[in-house]
Protein backbone atom coordinates (compact mmCIF):
# COMPACT_ATOMS: atom_id res chain seq x y z
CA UNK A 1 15.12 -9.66 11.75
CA UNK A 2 15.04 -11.87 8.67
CA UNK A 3 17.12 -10.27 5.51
CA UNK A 4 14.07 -9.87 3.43
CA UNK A 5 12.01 -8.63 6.04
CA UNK A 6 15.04 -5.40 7.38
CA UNK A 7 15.58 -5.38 3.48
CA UNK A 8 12.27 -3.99 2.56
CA UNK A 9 11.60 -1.87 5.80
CA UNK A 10 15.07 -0.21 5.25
CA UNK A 11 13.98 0.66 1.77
CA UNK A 12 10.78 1.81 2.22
CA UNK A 13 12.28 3.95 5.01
CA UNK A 14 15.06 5.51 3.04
CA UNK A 15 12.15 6.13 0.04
CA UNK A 16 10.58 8.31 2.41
CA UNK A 17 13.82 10.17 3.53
CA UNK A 18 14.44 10.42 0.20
CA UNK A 19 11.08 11.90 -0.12
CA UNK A 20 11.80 14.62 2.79
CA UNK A 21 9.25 12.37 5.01
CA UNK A 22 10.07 12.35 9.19
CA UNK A 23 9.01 8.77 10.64
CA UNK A 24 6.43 10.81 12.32
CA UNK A 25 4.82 12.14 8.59
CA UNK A 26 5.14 8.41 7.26
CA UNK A 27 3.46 7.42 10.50
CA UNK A 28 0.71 10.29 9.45
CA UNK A 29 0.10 9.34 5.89
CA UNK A 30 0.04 5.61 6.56
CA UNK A 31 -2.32 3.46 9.00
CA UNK A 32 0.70 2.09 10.95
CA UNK A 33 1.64 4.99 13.78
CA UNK A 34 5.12 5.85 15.27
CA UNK A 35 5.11 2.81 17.20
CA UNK A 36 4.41 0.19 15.06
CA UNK A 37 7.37 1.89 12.86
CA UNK A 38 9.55 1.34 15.20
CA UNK A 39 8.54 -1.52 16.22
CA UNK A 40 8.66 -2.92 12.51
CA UNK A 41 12.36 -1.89 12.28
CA UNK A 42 13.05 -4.30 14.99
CA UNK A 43 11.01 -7.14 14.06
CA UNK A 44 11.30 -10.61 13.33
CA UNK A 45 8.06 -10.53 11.34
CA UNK A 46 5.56 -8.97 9.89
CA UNK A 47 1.97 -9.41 8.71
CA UNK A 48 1.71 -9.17 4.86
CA UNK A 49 -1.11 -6.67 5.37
CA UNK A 50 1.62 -3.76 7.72
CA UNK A 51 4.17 -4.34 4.84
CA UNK A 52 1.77 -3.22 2.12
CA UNK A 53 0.66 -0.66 3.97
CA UNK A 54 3.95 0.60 4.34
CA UNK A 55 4.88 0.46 0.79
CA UNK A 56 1.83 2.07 -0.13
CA UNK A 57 2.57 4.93 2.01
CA UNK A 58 5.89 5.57 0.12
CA UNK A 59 4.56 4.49 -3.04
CA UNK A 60 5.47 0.96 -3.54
CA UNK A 61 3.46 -2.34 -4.07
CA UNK A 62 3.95 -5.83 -2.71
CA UNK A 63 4.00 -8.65 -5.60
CA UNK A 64 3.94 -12.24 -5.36
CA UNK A 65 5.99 -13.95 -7.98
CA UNK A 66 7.08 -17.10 -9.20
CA UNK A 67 10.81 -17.89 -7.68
CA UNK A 68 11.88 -18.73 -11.31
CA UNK A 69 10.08 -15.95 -13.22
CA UNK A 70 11.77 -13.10 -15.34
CA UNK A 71 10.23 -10.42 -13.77
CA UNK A 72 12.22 -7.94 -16.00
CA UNK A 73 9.76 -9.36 -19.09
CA UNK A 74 7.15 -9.91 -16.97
CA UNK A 75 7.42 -5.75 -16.03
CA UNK A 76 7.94 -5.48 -20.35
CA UNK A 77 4.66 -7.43 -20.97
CA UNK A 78 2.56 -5.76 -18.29
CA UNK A 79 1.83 -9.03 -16.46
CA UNK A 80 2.52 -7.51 -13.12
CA UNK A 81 0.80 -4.13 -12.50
C-alpha cells in the first residue's frame, strides 16, 4: 500500500475509533460496506471517489492543493473550505 494511501485510511479509521464507531457502523453510515473496508486497508489503490467517501463518513474532506502552497494561510484566508 502506498504511504499516502495506508496514511489516510489509518486515520480515517482511528477518527472513527476515536468516535466509538465499529468498522461495521462506519461501513453503515458510509456507502462503502464491510468489505470494501477491508479491502481498502489492504490496498494498493484507491479511487478518489471511495476515499472521499470515507472521509466524509468520519467527517473529513479531500483537498487538492498546490505542492508548494501554505496551506496553514490558505486555512487563515478561507481559500480552502
Amino acid at each position: 500500500m502506498s504511504t499516502v494511501l495506508h496514511d489516510l485510511v489509518t486515520e480515517a479509521l482511528a477518527t472513527a475509533k476515536a468516535n466509538g464507531l465499529t468498522q461495521k457502523e462506519l461501513a453503515d453510515i458510509s456507502t462503502l460496506g464491510e468489505v470494501a473496508l477491508s479491502r481498502l486497508k489492504k490496498a494498493d489503490d484507491a479511487k478518489f471517489s471511495t476515499l472521499a467517501e470515507l472521509g466524509r463518513s468520519v467527517g473529513k474532506k479531500l483537498i487538492w492543493v498546490d505542492d508548494h502552497s501554505d496551506i496553514p494561510s490558505l486555512v487563515r484566508k478561507g481559500q480552502l473550505f
